[in-house]
N, C-alpha and C. Protein backbone atom coordinates (compact mmCIF):
# COMPACT_ATOMS: atom_id res chain seq x y z
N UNK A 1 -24.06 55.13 10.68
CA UNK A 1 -22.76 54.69 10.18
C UNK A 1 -22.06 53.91 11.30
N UNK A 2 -21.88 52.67 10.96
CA UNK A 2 -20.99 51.70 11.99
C UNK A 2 -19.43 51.93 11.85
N UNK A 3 -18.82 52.34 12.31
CA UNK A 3 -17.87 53.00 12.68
C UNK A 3 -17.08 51.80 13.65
N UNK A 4 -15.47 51.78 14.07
CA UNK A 4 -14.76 50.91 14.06
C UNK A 4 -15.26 50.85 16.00
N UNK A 5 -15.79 51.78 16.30
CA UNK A 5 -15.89 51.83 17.82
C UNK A 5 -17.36 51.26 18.14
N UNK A 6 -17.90 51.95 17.34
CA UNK A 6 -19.22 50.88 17.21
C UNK A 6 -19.29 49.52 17.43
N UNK A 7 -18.38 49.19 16.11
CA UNK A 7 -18.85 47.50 16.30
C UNK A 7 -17.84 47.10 17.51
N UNK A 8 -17.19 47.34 18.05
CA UNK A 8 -16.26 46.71 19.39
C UNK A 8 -17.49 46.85 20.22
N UNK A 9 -17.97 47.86 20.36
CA UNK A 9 -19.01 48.38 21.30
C UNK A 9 -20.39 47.45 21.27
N UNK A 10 -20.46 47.09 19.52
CA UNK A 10 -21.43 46.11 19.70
C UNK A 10 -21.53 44.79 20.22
N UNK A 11 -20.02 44.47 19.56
CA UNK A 11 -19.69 43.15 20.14
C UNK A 11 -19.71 42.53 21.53
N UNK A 12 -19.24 43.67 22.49
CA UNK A 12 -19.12 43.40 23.41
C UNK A 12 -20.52 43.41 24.48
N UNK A 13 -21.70 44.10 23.86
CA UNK A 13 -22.64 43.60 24.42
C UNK A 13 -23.14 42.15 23.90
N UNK A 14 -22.58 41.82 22.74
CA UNK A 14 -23.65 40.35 22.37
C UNK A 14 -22.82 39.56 22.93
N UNK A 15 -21.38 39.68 23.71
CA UNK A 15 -20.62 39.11 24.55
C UNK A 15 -21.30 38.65 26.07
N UNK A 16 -21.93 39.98 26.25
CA UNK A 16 -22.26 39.98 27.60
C UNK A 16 -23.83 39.34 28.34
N UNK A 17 -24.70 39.42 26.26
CA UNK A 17 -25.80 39.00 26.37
C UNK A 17 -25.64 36.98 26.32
N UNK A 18 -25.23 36.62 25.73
CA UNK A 18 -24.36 35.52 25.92
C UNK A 18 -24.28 35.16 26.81
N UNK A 19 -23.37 35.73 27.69
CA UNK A 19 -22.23 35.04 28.90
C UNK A 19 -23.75 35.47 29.98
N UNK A 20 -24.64 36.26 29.52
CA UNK A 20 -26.05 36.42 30.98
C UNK A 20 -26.79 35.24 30.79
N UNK A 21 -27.40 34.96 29.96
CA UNK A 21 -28.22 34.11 29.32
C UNK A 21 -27.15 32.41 29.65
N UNK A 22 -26.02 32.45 29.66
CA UNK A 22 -25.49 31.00 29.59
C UNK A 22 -25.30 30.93 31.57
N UNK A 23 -25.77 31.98 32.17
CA UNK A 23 -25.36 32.05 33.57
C UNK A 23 -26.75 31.99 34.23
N UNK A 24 -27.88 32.07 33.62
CA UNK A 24 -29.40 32.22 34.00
C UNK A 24 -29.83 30.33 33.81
N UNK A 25 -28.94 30.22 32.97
CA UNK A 25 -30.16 28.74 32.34
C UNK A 25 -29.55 27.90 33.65
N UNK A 26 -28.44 27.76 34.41
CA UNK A 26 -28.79 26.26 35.22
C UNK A 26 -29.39 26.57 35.96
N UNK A 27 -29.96 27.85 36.48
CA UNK A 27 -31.36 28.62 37.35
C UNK A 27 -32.40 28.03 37.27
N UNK A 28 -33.00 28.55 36.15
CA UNK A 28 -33.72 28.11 35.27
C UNK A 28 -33.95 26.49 34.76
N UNK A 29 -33.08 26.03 34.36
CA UNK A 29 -33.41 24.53 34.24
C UNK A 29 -33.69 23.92 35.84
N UNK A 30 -33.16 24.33 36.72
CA UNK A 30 -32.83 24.03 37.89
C UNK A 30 -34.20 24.21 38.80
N UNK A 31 -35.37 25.36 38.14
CA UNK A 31 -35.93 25.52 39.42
C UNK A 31 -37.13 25.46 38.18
N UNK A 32 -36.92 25.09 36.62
CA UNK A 32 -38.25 24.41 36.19
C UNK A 32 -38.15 22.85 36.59
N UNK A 33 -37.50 22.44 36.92
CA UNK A 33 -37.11 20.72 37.22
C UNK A 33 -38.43 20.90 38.77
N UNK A 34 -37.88 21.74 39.33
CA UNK A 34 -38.58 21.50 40.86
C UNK A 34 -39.97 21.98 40.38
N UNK A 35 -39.88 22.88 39.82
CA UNK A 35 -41.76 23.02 39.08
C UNK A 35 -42.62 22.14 39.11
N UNK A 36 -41.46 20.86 37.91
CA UNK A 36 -42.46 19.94 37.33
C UNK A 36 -42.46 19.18 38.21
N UNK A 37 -41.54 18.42 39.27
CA UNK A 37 -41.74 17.67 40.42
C UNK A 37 -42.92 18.14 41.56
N UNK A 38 -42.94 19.41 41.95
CA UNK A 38 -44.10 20.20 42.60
C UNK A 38 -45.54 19.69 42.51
N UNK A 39 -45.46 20.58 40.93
CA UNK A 39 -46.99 20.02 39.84
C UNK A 39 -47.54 18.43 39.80
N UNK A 40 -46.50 17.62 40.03
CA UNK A 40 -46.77 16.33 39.73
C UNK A 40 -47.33 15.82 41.42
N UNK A 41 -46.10 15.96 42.45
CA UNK A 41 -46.79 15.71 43.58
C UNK A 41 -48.05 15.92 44.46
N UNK A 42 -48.27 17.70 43.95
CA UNK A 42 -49.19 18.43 44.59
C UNK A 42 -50.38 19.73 43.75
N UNK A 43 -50.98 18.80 42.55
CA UNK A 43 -51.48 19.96 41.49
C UNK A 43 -52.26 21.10 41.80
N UNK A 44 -52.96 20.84 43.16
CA UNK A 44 -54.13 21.40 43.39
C UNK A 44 -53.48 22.94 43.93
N UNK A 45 -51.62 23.09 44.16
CA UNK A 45 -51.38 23.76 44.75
C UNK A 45 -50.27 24.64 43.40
N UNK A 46 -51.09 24.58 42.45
CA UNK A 46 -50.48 24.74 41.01
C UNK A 46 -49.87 26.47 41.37
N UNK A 47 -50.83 27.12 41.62
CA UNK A 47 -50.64 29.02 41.63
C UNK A 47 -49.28 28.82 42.20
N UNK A 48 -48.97 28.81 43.70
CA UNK A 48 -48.40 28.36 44.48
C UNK A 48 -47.02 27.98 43.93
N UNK A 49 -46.63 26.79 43.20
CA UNK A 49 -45.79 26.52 42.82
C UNK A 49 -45.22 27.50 41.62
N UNK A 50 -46.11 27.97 40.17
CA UNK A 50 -45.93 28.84 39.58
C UNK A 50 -44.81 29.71 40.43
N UNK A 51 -45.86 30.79 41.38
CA UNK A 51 -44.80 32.08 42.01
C UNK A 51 -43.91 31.17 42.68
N UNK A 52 -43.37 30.33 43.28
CA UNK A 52 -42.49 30.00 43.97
C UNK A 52 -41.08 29.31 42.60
N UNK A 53 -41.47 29.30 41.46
CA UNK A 53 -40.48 29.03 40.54
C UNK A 53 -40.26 30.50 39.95
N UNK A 54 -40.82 31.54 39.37
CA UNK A 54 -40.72 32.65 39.14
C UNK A 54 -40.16 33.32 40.43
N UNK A 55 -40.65 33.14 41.57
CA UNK A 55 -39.58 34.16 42.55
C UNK A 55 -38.41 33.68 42.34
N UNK A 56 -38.18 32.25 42.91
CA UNK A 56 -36.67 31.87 43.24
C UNK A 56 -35.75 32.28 41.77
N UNK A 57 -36.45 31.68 40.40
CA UNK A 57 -35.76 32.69 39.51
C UNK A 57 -34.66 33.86 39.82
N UNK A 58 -35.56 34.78 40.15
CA UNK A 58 -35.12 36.11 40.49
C UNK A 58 -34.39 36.01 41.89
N UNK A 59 -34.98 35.80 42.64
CA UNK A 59 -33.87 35.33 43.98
C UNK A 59 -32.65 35.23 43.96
N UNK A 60 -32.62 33.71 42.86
CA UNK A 60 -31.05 33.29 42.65
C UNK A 60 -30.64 34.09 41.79
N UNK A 61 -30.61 34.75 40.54
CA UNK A 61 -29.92 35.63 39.89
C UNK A 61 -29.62 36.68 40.53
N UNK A 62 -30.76 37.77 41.28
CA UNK A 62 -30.63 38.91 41.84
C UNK A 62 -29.53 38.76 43.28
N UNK A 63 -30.18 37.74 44.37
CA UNK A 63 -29.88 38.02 45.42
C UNK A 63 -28.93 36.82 45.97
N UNK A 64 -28.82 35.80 45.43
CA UNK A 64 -28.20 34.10 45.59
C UNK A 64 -28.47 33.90 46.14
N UNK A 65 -30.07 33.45 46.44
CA UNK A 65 -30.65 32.90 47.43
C UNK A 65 -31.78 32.12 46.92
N UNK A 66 -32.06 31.06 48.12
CA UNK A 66 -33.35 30.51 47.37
C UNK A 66 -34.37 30.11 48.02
N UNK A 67 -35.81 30.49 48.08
CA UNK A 67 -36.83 29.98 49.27
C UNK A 67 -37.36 28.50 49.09
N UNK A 68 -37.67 28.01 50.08
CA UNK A 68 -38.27 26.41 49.93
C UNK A 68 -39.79 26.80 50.30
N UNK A 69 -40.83 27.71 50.32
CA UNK A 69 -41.93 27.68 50.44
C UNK A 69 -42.63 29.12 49.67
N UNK A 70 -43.54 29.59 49.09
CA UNK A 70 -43.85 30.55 49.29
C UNK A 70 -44.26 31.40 50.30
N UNK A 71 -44.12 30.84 51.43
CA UNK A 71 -44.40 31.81 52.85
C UNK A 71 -43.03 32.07 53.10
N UNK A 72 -42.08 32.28 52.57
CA UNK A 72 -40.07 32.56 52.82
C UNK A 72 -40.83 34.07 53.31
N UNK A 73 -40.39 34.56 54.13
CA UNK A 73 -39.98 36.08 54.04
C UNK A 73 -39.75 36.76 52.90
N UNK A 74 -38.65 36.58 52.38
CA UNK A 74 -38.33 37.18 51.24
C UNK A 74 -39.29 37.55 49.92
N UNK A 75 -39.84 36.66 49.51
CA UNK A 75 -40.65 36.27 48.51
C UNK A 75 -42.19 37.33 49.57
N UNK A 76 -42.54 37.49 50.61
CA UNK A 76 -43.64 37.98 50.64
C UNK A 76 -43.32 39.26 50.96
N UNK A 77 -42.23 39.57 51.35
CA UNK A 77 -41.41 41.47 51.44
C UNK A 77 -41.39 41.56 50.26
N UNK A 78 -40.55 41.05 49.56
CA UNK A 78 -40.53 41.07 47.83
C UNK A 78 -41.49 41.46 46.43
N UNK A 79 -42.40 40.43 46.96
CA UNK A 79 -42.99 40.27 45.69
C UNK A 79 -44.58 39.96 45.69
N UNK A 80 -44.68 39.93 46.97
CA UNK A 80 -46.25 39.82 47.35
C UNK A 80 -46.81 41.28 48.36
N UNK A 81 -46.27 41.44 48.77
CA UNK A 81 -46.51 42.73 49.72
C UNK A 81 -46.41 43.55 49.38
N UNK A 82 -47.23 44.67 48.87
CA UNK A 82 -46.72 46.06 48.56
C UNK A 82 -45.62 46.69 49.60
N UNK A 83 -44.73 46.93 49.63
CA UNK A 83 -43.67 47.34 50.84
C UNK A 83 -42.89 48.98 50.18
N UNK A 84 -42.96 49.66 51.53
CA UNK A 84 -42.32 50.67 51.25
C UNK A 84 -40.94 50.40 51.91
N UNK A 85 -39.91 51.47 51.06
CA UNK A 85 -38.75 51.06 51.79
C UNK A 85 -38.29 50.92 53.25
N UNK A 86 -38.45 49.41 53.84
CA UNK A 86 -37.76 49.51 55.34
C UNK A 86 -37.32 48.52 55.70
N UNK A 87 -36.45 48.20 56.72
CA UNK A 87 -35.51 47.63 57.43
C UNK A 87 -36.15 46.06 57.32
N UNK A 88 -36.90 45.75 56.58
CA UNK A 88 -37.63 44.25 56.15
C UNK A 88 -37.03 44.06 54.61
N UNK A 89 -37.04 45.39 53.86
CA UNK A 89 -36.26 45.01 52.46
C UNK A 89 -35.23 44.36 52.43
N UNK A 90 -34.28 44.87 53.64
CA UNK A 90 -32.74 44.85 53.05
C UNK A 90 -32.82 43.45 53.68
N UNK A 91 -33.15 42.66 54.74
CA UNK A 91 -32.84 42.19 55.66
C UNK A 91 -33.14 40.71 54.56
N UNK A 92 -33.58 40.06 53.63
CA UNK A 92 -33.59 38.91 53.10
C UNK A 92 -32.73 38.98 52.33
């Protein structure tokens, strides 16, 4: 039963799903643009470019940051290295 608290309650997530999704895309448009410039200059280094558009993704949303290589620190503490928690996590 949708109930008057409900739908406020609903609303306000399709508010929030919205306002995430309209705050992700110039990311996103932003770092598939450098993809396709990547791919075009340098194909043979295709993998490479892939994770380096999928990290920075997450980079810039999560952390506001952004790497220019896949050898960044960040991206290999992150997301290539199995890492247990230490003083290399916090530090990118």
């Amino acid at each position: 039963q949708i109930t008057f608290e409900n739908s406020q309650f609903l609303q306000a997530i399709e508010l929030n799903e919205n306002f995430a999704a309209a705050t992700y895309e110039p990311v996103q448009d932003r770092e598939s643009k450098a993809l396709m410039l990547a791919l075009v200059e340098n194909p043979n280094d295709y993998a490479d470019h892939i994770q380096l558009f999928s990290s920075n993704v997450i980079l810039q949303v999560v952390y506001s940051r952004r790497a220019e290589t896949v050898k960044d620190r960040c991206i290999q503490v992150r997301f290539v290295v199995p890492v247990t928690i230490s003083s290399d996590w916090n530090s990118c």
